[in-house]
N, C-alpha and C. Protein backbone atom coordinates (compact mmCIF):
# COMPACT_ATOMS: atom_id res chain seq x y z
N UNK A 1 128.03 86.29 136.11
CA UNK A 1 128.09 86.68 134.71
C UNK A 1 127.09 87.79 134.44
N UNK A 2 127.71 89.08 134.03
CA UNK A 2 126.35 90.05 133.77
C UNK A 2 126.43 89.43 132.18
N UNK A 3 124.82 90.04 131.97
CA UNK A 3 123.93 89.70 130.72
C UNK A 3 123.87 91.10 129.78
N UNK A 4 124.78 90.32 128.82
CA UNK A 4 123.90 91.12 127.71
C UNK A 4 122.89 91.83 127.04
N UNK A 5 122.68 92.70 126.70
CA UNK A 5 121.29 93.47 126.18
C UNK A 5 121.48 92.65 124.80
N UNK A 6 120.19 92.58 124.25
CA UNK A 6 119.91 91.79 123.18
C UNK A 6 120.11 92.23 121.84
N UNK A 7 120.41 93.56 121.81
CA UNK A 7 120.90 94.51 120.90
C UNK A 7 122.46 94.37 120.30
N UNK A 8 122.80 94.53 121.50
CA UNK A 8 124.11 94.51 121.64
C UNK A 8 124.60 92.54 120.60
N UNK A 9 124.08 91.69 121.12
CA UNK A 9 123.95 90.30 120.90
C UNK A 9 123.29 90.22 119.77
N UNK A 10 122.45 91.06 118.92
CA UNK A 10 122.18 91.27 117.76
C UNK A 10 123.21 91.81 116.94
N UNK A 11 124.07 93.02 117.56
CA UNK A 11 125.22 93.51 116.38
C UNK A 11 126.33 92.65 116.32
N UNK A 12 126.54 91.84 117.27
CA UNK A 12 127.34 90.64 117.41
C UNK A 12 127.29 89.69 115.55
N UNK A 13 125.86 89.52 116.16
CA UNK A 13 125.25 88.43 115.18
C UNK A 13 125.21 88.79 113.67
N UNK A 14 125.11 90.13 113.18
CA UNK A 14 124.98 90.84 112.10
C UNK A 14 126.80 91.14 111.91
N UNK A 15 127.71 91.36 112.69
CA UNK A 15 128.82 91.04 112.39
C UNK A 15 129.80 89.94 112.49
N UNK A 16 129.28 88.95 112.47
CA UNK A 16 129.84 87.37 112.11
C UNK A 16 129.06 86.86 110.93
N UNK A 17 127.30 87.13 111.13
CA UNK A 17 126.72 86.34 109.82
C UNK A 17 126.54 86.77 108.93
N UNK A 18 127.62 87.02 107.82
CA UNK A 18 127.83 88.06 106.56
C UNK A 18 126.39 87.37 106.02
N UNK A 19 125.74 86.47 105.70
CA UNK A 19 124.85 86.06 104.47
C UNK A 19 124.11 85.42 105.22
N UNK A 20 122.87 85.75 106.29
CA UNK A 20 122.04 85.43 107.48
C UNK A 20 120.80 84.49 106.44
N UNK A 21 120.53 83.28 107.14
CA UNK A 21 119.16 83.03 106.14
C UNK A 21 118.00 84.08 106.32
N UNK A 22 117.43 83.81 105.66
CA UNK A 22 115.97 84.55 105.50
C UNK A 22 115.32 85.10 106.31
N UNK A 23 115.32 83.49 106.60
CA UNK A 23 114.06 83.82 107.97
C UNK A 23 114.43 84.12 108.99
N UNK A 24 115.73 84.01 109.19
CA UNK A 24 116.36 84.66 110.60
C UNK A 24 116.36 86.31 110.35
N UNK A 25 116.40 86.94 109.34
CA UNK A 25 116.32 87.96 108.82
C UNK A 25 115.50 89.02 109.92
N UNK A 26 114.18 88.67 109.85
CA UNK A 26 113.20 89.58 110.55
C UNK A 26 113.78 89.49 112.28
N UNK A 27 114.06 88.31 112.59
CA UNK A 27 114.00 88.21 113.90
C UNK A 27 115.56 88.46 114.42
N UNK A 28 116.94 88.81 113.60
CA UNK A 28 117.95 89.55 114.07
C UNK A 28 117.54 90.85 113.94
N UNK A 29 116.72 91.44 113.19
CA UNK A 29 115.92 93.13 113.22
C UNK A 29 114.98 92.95 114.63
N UNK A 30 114.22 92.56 114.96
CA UNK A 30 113.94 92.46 116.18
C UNK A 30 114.47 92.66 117.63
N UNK A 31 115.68 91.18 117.58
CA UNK A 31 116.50 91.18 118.58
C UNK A 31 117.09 92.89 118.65
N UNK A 32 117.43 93.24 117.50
CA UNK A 32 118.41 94.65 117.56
C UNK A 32 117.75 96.00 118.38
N UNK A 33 116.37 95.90 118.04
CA UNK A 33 115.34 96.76 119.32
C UNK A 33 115.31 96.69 120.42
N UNK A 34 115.81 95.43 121.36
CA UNK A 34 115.69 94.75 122.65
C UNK A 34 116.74 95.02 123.47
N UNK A 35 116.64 95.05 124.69
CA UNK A 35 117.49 94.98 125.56
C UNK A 35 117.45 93.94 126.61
N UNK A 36 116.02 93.52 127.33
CA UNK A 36 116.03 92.09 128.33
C UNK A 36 115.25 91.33 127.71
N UNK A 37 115.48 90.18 127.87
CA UNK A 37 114.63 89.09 127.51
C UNK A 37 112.96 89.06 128.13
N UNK A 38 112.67 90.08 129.00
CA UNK A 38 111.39 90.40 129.54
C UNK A 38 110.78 91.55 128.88
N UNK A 39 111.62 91.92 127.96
CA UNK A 39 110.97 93.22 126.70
C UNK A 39 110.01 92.75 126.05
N UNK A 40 109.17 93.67 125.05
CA UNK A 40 108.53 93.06 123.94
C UNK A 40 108.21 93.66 122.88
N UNK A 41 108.47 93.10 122.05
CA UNK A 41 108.54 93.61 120.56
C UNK A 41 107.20 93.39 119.64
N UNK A 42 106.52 94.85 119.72
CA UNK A 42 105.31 94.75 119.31
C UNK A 42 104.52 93.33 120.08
N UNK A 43 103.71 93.13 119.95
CA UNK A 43 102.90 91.68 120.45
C UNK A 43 103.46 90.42 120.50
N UNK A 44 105.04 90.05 120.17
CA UNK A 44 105.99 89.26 120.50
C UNK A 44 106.85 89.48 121.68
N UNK A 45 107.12 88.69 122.55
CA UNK A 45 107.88 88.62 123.94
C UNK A 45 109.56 88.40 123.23
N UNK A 46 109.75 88.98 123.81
CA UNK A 46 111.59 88.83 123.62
C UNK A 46 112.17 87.49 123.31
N UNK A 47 111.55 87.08 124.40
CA UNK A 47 111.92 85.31 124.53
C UNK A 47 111.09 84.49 123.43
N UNK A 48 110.14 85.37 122.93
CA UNK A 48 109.61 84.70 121.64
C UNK A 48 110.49 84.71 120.87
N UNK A 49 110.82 85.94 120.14
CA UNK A 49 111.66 86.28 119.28
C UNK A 49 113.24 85.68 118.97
N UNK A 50 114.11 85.20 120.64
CA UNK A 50 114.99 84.43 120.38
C UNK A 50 114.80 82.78 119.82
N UNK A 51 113.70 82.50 120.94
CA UNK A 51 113.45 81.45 119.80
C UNK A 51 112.84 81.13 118.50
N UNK A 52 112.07 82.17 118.05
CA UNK A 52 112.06 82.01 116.64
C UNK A 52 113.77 82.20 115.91
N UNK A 53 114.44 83.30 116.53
CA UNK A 53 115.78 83.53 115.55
C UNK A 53 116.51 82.12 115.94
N UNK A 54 116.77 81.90 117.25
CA UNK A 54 117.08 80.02 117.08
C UNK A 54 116.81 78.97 116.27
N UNK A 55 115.73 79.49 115.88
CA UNK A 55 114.78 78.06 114.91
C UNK A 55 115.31 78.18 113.77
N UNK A 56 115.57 79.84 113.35
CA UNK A 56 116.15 79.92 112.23
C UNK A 56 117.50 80.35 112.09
N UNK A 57 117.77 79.72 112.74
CA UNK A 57 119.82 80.27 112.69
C UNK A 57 120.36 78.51 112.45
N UNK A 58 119.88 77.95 111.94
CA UNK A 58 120.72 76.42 112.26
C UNK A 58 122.27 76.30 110.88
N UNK A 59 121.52 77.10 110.06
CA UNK A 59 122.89 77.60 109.25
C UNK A 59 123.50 77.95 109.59
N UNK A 60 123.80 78.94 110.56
CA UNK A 60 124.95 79.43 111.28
C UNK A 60 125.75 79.11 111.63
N UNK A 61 126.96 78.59 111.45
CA UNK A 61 128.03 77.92 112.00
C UNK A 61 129.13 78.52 112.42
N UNK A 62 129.99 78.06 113.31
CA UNK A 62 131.38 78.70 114.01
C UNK A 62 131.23 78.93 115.31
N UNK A 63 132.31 79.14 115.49
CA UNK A 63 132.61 79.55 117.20
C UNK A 63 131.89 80.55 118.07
N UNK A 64 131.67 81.65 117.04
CA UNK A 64 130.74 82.75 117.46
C UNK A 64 129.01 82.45 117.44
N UNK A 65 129.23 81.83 116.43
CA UNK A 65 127.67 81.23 116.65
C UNK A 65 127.28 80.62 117.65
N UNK A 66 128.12 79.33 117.69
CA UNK A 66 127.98 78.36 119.20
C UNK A 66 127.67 79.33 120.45
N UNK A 67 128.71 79.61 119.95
CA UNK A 67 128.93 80.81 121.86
C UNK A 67 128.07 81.61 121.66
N UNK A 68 127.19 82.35 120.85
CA UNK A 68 125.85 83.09 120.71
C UNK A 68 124.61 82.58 121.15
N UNK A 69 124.84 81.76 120.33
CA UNK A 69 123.19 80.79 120.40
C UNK A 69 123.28 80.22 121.49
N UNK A 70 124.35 79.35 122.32
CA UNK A 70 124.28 79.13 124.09
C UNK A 70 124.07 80.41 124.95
N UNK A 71 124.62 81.76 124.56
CA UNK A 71 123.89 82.35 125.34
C UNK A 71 122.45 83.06 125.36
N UNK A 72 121.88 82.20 124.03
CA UNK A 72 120.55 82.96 123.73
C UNK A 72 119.43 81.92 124.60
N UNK A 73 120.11 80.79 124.78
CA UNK A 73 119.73 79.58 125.09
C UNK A 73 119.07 79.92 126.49
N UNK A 74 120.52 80.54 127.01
CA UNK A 74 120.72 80.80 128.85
C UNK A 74 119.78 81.76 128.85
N UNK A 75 119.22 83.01 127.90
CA UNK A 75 118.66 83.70 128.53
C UNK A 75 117.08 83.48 128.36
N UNK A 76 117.08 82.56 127.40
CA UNK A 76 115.75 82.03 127.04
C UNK A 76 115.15 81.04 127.99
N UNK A 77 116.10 80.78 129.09
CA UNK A 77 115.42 79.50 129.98
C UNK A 77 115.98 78.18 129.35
N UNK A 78 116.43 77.86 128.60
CA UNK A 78 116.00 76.76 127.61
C UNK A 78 117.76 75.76 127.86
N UNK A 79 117.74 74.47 127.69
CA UNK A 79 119.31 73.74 127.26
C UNK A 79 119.81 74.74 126.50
């Protein structure tokens, strides 16, 4: 399976989640700068940043979400 750039997986995310919460807000602007999960965004690690936007995506619902957030999962190390 090749991997996604995180950018790319950010415009994904900004075109399914018409009305994003808040706080996921800063950290889909983030993701959208990134390309590997070994990047870093200002004094935050990439892999920081997905899991903060994880923490705050639990509103997110649907098919595209699921299938997003598992692969944010995969690239984060994480279940």
């Amino acid at each position: 399976m090749t991997t996604r750039s995180l950018s790319i997986i950010a415009r994904d995310i900004k075109a399914d989640w018409k009305k994003p919460y808040f706080g996921a807000v800063p950290y889909i602007d983030a993701l959208s700068q990134l390309n590997e999960i070994s990047d870093r965004f200002y004094s935050d690690s990439a892999k920081g940043v997905v899991l903060y936007f994880l923490a705050n995506a639990s509103s997110w619902r649907g098919e595209t979400a699921k299938r997003i957030k598992s692969e944010l999962k995969t690239l984060a190390g994480i279940k």
